[in-house]
PDB file of N, CA and C in Angstrom:
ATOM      1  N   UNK A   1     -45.220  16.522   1.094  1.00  0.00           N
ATOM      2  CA  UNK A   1     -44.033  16.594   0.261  1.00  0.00           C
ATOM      3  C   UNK A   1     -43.796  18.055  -0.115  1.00  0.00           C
ATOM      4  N   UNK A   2     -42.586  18.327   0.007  1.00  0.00           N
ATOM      5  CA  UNK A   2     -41.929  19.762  -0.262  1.00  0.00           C
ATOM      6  C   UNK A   2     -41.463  19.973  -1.730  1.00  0.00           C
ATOM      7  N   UNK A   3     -42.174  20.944  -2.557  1.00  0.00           N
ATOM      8  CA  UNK A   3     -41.852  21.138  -3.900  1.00  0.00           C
ATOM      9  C   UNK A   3     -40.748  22.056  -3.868  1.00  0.00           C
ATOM     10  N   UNK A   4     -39.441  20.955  -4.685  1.00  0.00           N
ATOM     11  CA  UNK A   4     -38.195  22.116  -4.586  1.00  0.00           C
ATOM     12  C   UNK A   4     -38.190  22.973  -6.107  1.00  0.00           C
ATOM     13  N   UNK A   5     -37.573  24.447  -5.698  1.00  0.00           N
ATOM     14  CA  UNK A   5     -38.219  25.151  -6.814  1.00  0.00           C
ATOM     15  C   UNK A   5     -37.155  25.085  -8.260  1.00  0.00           C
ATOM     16  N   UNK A   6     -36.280  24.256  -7.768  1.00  0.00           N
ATOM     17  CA  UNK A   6     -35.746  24.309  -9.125  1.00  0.00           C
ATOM     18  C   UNK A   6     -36.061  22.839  -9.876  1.00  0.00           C
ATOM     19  N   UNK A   7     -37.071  22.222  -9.608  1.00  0.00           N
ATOM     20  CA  UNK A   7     -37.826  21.388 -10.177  1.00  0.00           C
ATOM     21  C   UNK A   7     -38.701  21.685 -10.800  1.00  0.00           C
ATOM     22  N   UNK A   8     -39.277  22.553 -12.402  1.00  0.00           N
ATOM     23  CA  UNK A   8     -40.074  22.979 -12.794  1.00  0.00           C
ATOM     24  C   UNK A   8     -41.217  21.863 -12.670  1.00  0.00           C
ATOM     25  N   UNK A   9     -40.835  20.369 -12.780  1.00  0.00           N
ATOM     26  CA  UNK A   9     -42.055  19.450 -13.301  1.00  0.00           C
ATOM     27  C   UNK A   9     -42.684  19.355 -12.085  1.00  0.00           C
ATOM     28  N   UNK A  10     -42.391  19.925 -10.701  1.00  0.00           N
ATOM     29  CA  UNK A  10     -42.818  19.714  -9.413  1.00  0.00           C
ATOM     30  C   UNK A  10     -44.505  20.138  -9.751  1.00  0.00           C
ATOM     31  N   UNK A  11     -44.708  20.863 -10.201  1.00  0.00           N
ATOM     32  CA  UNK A  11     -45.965  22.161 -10.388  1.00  0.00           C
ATOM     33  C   UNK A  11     -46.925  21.579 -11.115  1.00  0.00           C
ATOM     34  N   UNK A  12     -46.559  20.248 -12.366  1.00  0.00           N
ATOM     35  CA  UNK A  12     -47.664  19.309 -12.653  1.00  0.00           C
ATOM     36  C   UNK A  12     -47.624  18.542 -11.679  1.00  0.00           C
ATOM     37  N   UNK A  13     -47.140  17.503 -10.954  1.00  0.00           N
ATOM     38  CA  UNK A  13     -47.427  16.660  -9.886  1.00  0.00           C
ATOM     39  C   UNK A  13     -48.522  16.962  -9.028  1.00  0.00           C
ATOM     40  N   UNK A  14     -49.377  16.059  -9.111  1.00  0.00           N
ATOM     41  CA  UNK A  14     -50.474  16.468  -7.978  1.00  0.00           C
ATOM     42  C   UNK A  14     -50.339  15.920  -6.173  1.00  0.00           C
ATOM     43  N   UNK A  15     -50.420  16.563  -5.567  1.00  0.00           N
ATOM     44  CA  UNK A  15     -50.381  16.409  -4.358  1.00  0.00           C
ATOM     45  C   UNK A  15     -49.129  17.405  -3.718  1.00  0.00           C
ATOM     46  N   UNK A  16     -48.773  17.666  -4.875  1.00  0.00           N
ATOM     47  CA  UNK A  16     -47.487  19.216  -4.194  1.00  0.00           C
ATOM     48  C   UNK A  16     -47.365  20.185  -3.308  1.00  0.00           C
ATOM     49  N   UNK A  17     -46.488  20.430  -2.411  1.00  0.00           N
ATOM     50  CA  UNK A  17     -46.821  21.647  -2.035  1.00  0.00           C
ATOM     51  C   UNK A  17     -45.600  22.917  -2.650  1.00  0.00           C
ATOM     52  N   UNK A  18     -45.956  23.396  -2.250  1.00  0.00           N
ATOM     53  CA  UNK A  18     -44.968  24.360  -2.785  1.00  0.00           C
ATOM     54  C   UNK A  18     -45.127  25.658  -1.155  1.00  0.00           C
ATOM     55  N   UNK A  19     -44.223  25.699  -0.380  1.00  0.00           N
ATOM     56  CA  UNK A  19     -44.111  26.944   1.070  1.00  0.00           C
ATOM     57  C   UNK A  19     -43.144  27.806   1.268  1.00  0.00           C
ATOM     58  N   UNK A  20     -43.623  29.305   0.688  1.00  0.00           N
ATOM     59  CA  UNK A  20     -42.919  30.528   0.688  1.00  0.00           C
ATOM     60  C   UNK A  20     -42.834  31.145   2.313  1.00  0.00           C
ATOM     61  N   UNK A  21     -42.079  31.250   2.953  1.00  0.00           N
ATOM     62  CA  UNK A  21     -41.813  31.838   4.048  1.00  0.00           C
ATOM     63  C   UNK A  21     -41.647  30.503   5.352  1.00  0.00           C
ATOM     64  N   UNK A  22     -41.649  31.045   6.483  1.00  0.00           N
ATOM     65  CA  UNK A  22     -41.569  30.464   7.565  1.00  0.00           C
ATOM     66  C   UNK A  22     -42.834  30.407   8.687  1.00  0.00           C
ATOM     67  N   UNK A  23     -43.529  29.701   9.180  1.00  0.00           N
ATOM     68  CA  UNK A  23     -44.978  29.880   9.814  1.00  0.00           C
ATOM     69  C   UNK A  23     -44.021  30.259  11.205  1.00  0.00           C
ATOM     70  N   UNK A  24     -45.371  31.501  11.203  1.00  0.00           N
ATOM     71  CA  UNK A  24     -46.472  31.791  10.992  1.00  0.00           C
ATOM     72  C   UNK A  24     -46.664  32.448  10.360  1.00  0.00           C
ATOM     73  N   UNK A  25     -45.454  33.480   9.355  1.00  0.00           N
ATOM     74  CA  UNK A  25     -45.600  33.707   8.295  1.00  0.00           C
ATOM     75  C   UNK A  25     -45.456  33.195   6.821  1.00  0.00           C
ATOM     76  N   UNK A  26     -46.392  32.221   6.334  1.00  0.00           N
ATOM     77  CA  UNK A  26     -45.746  31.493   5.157  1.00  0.00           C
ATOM     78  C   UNK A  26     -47.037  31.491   4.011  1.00  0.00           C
ATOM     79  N   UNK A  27     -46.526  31.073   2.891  1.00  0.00           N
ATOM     80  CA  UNK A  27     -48.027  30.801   2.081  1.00  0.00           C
ATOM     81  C   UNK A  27     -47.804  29.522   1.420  1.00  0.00           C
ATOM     82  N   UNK A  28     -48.598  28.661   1.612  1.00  0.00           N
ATOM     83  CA  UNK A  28     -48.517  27.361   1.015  1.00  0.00           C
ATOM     84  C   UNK A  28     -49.578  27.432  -0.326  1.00  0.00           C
ATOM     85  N   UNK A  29     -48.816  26.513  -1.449  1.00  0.00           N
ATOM     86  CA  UNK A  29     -49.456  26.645  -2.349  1.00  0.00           C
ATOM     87  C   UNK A  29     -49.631  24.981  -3.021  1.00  0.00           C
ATOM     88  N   UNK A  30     -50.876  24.837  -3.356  1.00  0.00           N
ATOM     89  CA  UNK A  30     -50.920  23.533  -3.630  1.00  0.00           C
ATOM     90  C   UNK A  30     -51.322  22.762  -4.763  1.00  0.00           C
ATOM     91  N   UNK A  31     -50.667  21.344  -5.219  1.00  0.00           N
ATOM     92  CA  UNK A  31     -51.179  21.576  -6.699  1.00  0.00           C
ATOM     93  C   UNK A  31     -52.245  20.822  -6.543  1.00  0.00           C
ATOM     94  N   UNK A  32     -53.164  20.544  -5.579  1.00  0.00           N
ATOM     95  CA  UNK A  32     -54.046  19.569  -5.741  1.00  0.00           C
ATOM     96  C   UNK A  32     -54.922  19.767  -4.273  1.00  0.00           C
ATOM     97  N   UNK A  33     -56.181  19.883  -3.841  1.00  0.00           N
ATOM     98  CA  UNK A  33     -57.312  20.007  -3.069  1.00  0.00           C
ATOM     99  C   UNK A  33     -57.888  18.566  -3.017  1.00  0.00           C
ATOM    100  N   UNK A  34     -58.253  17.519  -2.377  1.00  0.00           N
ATOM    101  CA  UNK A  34     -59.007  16.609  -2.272  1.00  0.00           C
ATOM    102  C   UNK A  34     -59.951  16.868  -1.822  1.00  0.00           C
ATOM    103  N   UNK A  35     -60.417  18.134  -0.782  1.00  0.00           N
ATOM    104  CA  UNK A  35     -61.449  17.993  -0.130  1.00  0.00           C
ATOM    105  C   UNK A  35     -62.316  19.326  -0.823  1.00  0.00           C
ATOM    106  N   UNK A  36     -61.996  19.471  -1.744  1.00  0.00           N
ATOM    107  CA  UNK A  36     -62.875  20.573  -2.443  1.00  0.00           C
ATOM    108  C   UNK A  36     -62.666  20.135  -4.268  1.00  0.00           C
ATOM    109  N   UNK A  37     -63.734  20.485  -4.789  1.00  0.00           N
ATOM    110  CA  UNK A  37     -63.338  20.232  -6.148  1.00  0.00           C
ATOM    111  C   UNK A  37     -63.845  22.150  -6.793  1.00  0.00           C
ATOM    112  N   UNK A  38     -62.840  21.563  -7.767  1.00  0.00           N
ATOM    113  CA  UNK A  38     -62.134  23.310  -8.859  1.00  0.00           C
ATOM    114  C   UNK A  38     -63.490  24.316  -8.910  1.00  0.00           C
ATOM    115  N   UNK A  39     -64.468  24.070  -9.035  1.00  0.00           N
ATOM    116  CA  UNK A  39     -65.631  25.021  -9.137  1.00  0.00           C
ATOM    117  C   UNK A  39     -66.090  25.362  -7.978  1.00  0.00           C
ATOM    118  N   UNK A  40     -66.074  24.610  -6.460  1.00  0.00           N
ATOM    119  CA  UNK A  40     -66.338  25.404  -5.469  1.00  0.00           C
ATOM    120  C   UNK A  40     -65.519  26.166  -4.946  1.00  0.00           C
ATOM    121  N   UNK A  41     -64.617  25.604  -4.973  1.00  0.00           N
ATOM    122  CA  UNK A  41     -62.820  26.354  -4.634  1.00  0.00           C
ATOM    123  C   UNK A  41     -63.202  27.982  -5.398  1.00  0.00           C
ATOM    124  N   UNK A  42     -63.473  27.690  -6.814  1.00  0.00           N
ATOM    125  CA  UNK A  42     -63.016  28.590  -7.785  1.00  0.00           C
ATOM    126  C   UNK A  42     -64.793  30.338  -6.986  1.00  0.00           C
ATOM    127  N   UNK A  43     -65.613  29.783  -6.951  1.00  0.00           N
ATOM    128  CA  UNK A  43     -66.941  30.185  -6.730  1.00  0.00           C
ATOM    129  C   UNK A  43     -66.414  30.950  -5.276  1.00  0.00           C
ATOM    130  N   UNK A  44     -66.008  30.143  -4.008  1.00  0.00           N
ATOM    131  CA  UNK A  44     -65.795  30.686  -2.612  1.00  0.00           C
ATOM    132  C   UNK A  44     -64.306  31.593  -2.787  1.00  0.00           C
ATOM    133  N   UNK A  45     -63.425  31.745  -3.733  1.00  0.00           N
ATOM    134  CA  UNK A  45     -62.395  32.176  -3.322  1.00  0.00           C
ATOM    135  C   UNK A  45     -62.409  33.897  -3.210  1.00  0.00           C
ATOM    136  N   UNK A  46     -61.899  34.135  -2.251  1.00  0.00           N
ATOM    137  CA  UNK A  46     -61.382  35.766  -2.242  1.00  0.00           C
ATOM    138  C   UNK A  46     -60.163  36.342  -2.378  1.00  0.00           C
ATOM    139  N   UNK A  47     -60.628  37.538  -3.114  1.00  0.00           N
ATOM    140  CA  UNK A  47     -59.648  38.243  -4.234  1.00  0.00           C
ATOM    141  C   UNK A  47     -58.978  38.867  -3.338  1.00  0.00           C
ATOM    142  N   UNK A  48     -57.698  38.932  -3.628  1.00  0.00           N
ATOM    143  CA  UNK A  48     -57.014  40.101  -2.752  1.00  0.00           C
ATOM    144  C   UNK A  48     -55.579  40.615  -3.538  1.00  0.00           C
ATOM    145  N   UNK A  49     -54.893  41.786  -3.107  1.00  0.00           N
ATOM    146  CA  UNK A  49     -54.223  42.473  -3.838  1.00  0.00           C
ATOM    147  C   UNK A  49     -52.811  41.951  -3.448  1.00  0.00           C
ATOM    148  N   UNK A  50     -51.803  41.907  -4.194  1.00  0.00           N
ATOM    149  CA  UNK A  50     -50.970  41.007  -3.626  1.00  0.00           C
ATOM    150  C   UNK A  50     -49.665  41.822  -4.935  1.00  0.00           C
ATOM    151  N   UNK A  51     -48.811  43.264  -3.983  1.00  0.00           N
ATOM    152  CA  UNK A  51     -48.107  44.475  -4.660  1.00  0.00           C
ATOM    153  C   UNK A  51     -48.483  44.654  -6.368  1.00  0.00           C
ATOM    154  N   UNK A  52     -49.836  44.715  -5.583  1.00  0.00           N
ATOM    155  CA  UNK A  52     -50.371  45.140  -7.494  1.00  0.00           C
ATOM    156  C   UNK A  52     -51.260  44.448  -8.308  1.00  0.00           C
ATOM    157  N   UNK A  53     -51.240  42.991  -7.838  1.00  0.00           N
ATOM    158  CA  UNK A  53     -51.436  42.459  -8.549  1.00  0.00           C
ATOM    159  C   UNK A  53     -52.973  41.608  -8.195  1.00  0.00           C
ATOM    160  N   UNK A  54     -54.104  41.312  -8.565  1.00  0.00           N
ATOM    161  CA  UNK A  54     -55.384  40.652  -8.098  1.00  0.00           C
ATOM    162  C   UNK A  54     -54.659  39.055  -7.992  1.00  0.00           C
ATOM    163  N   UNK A  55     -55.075  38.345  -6.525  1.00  0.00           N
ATOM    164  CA  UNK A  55     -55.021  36.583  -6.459  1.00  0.00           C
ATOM    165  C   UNK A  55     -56.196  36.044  -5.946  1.00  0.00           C
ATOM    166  N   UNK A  56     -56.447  35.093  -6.305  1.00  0.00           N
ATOM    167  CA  UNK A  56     -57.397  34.591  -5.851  1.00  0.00           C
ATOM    168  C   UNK A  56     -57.113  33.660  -4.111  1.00  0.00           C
ATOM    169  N   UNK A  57     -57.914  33.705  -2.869  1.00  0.00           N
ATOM    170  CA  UNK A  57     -57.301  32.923  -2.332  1.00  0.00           C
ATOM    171  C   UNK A  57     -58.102  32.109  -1.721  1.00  0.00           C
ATOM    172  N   UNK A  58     -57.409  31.018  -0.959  1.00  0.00           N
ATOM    173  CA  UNK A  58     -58.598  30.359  -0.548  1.00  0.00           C
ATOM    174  C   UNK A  58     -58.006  29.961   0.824  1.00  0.00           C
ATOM    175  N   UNK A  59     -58.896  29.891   1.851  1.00  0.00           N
ATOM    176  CA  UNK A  59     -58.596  30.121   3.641  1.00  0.00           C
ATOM    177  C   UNK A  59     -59.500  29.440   3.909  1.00  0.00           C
ATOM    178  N   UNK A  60     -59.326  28.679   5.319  1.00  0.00           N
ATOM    179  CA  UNK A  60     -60.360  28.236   6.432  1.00  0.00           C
ATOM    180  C   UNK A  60     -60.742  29.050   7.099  1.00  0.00           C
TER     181      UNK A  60
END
């Protein structure tokens, strides 16, 4: 499911996505992981700079 952005309540819903750009350039953002839970996610993620700013990310 495609989170449209002028739906603020999209962003609590779990199972959201939310996809900035076009693949193979795009970044998907999600409100919900099933196959990882918040502390390993949070433990494996890498930081990266993103125009200034520190994000956390998380990749296969």
């Amino acid at each position: 499911m495609r989170l449209v952005v002028d739906d603020p309540t999209g962003w609590l819903r779990k199972g959201e996505v939310f996809q900035m750009g076009v693949e193979p350039v795009s970044i998907d953002i999600l409100t919900e992981l099933a196959a990882i839970d918040f502390e390993t996610a949070r433990t494996n993620r890498v930081e990266a700079d993103f125009h200034g700013h520190a994000v956390g990310l998380l990749s296969r």
